[in-house]
Protein backbone atom coordinates (compact mmCIF):
# COMPACT_ATOMS: atom_id res chain seq x y z
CA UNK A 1 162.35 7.35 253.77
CA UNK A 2 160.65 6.51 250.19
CA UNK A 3 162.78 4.43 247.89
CA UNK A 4 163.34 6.34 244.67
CA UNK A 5 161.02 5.67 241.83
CA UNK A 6 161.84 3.92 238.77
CA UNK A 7 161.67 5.96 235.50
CA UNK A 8 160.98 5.41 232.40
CA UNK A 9 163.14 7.08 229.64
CA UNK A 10 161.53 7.81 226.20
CA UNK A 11 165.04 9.13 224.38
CA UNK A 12 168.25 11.44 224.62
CA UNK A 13 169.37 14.73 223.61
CA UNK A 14 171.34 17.39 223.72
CA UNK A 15 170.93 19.66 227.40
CA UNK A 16 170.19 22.39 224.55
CA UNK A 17 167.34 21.05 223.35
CA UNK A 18 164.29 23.13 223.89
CA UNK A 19 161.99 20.00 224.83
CA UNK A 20 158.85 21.69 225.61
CA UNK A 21 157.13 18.84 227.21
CA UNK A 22 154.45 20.76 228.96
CA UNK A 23 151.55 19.95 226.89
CA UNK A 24 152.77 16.47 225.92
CA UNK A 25 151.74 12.89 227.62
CA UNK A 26 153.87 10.13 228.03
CA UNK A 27 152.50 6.22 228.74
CA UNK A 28 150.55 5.09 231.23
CA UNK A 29 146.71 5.31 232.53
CA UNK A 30 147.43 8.01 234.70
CA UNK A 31 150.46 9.73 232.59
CA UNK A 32 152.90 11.44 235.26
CA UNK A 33 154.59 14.78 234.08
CA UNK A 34 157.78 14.44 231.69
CA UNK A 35 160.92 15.65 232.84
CA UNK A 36 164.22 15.79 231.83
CA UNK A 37 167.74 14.18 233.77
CA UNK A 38 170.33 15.93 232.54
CA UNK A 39 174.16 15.47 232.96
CA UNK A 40 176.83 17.40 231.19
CA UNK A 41 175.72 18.00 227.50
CA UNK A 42 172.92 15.45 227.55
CA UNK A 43 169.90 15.26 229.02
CA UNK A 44 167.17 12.14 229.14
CA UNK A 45 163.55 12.82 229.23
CA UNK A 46 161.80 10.46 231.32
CA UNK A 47 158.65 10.24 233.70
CA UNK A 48 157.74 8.04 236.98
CA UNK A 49 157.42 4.52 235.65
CA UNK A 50 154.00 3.31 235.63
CA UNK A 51 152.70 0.50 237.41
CA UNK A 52 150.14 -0.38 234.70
CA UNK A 53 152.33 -0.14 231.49
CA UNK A 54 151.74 -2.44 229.28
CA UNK A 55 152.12 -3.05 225.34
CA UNK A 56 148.88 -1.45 225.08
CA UNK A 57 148.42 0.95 221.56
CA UNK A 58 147.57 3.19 224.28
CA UNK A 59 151.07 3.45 225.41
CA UNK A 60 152.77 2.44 222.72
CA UNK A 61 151.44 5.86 220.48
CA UNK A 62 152.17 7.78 223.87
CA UNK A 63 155.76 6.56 223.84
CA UNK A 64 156.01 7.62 220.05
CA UNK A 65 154.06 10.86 220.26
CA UNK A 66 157.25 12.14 222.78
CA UNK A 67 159.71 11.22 220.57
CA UNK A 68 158.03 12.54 217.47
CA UNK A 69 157.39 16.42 219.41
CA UNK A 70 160.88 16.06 220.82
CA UNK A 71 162.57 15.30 217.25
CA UNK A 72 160.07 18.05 215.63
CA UNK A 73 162.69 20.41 217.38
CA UNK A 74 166.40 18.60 217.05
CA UNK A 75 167.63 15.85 216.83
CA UNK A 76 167.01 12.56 219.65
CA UNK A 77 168.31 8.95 220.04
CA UNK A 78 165.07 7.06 220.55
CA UNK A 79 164.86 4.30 222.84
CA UNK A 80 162.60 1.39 221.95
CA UNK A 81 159.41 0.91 224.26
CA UNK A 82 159.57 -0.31 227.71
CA UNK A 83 162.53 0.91 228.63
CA UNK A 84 162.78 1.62 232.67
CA UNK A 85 165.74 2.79 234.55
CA UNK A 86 166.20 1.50 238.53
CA UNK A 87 165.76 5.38 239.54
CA UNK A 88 167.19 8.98 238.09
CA UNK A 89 170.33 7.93 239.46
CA UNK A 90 170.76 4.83 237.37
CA UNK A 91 169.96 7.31 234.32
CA UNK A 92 172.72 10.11 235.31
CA UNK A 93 175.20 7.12 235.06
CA UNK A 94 174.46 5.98 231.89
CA UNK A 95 174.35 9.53 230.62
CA UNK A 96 178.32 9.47 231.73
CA UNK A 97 179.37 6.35 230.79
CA UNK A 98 178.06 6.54 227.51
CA UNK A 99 178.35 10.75 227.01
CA UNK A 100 180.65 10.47 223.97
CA UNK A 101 179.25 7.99 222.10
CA UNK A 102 175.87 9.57 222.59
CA UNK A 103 176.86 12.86 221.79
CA UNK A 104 178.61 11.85 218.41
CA UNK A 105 175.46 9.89 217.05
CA UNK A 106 173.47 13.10 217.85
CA UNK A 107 175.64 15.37 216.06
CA UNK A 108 175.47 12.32 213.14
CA UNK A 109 171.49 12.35 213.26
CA UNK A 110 171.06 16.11 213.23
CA UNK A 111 169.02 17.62 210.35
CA UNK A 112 168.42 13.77 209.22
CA UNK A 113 165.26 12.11 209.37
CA UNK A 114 164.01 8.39 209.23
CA UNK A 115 161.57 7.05 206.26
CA UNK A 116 159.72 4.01 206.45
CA UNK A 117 158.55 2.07 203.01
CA UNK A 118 156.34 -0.75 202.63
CA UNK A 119 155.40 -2.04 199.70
CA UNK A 120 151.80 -4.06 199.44
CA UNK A 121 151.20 -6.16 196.27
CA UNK A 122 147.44 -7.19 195.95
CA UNK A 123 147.23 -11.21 195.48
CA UNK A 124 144.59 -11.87 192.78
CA UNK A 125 146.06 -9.25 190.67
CA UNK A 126 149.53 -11.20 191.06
CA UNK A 127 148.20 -14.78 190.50
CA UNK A 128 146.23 -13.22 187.56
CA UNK A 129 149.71 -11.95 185.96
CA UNK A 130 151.47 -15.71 186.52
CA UNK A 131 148.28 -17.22 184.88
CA UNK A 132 148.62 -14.99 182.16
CA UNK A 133 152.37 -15.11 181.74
CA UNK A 134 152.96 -18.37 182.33
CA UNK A 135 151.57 -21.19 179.75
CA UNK A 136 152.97 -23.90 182.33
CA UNK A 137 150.58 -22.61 185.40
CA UNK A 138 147.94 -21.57 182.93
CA UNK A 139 147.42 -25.19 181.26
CA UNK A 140 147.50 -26.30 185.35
CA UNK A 141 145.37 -24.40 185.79
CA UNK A 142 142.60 -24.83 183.45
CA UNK A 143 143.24 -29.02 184.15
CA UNK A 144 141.97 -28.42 187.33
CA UNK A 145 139.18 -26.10 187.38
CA UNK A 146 137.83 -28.24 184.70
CA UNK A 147 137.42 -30.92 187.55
CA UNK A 148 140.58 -32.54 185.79
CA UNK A 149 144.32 -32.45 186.70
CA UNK A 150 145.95 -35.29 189.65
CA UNK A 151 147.11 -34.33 193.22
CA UNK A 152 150.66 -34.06 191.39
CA UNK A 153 149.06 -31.14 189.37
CA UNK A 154 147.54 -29.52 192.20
CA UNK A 155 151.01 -29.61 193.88
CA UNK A 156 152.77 -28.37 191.05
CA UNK A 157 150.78 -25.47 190.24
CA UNK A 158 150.99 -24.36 194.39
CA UNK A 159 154.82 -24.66 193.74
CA UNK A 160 155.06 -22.84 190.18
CA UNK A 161 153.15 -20.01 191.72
CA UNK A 162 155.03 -19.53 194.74
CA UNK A 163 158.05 -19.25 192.78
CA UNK A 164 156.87 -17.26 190.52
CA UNK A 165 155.44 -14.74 193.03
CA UNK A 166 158.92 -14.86 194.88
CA UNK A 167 160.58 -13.81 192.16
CA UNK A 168 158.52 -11.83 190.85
CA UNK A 169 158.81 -9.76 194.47
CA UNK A 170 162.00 -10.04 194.38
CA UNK A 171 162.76 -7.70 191.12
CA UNK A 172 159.97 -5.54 192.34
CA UNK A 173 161.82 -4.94 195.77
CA UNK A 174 165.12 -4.32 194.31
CA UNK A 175 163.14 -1.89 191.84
CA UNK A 176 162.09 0.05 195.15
CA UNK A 177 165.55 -0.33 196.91
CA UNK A 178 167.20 1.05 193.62
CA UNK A 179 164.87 3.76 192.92
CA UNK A 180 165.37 5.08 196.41
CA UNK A 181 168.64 4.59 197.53
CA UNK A 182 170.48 7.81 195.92
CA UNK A 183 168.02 10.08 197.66
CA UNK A 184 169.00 8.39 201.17
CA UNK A 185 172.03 8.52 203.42
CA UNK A 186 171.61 4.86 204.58
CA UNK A 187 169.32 1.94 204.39
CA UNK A 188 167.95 -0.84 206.85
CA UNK A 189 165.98 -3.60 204.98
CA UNK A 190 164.41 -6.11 206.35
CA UNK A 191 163.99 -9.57 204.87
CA UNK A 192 160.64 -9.75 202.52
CA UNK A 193 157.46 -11.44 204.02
CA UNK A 194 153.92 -12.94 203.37
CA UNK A 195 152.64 -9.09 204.10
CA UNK A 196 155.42 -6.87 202.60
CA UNK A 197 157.73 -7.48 199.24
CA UNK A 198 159.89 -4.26 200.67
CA UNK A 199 160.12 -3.14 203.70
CA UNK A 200 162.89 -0.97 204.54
CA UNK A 201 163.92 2.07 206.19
CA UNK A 202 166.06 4.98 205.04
CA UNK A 203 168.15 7.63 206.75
CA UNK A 204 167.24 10.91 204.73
CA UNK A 205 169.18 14.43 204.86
CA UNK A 206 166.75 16.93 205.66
CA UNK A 207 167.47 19.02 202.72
CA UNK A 208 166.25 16.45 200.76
CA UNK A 209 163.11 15.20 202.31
CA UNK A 210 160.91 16.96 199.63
CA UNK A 211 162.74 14.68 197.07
CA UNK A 212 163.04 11.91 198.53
CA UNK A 213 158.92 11.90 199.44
CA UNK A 214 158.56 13.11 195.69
CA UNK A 215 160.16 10.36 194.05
CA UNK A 216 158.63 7.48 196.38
CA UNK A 217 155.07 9.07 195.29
CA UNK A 218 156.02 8.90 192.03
CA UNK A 219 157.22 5.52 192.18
CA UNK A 220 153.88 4.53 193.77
CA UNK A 221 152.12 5.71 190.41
CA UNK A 222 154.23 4.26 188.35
CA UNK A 223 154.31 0.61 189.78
CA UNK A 224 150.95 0.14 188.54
CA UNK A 225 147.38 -1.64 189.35
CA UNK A 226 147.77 -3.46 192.19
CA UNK A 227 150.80 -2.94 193.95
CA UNK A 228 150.79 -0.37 196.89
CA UNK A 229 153.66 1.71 198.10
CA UNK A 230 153.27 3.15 201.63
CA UNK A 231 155.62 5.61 202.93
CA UNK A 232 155.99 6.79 206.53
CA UNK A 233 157.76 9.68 206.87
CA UNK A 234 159.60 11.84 208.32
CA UNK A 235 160.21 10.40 211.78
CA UNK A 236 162.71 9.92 214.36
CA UNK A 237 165.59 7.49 213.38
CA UNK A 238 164.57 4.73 215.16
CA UNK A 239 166.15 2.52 212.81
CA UNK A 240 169.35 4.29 212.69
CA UNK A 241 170.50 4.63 216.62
């Protein structure tokens, strides 16, 4: 006798849910056919596990391309990439233990979508504004591309500019965060980097999708040369489960 195979679940939803998984792949080389486990109210929709996943874009777009056909029809709690269950059984369990907390944060995600914002500020425009606003670096500056200025200069300006540019991120994130936040039920932010001065992610009512895309556009246009506002949207809530 075979031992059962493990599977690899993709997200949850209501048994109700139409799914339609027929013409959809899920991860691996060889992709095997997507199927749901059901028990009670909820259902998982999962596949064999295959032996050759891997964190491969390949897989990775496979395992989003599910979610983002199953939440095209209702609402889904998404489960994060590589998640494999010991066998079906393992995933009827957890479909019972957990029932009524899954079935609540359903009902709390239906008709609400996820938007993802990014916002890109281009570097020599930035260092060009500090120059020009700030005497201080701009004197620095000038020492030192005239083949003048000491190692303390040098060190200063690298210092004055990185605060400047922090804080000059800084207001522009919050300007982002405020702009957007009435149009949005919640809000995940993550902590500013090298690569992003926002990134954050917003729980959106479906009724006001429309808006909420028509004021981040607008936004975009309106934050000027050289700063770049990327929004992602509407997609599951993977921030929000």
């Amino acid at each position: 006798m075979s031992e059962p195979m493990s599977v690899y679940v993709y997200a949850i939803t209501k048994a109700a849910h139409p799914l339609g998984l027929d013409d959809v792949k899920g991860v691996g080389e060889e992709p095997a056919e997507l199927h749901a486990v059901s028990s009670g109210d909820l259902s998982a929709v999962v596949s064999e596990s295959p032996e050759d996943l891997s964190v491969s874009r390949r897989d990775v777009e496979a395992h989003h391309e599910v979610q983002e056909h199953l939440w095209a029809d209702g609402a889904i709690l998404p489960l994060s990439f590589g998640f494999v269950a010991q066998d079906e059984a393992a995933v009827e369990a957890l479909l019972q233990e957990r029932a009524a907390a899954f079935a609540a944060r359903l009902d709390e995600l239906t008709g609400r979508a996820e938007f993802n914002v990014k916002g890109v500020q281009d570097e020599e425009t930035l260092l060009r504004a500090i120059l020009t606003d700030s005497p201080q670096a701009r004197d620095l500056n000038e020492a030192i591309r005239e083949g003048g200025g000491t190692y303390e200069d040098r060190l200063a300006l690298g210092e004055l500019v990185a605060q400047e540019v922090q804080s000059r991120q800084a207001v522009l994130g919050e300007e982002v965060l405020a702009a957007l936040r009435p149009y949005a039920l919640a809000e995940q932010v993550s902590a500013p980097s090298q690569q992003y001065f926002v990134n954050a992610s917003f729980l959106v009512d479906g009724e006001r999708t429309e808006e909420f895309t028509s004021v981040g556009g607008e936004l975009a246009e309106a934050l000027g040369d050289g700063v770049e506002l990327r929004l992602r949207g509407p997609l599951p809530p993977y921030s929000f489960v």
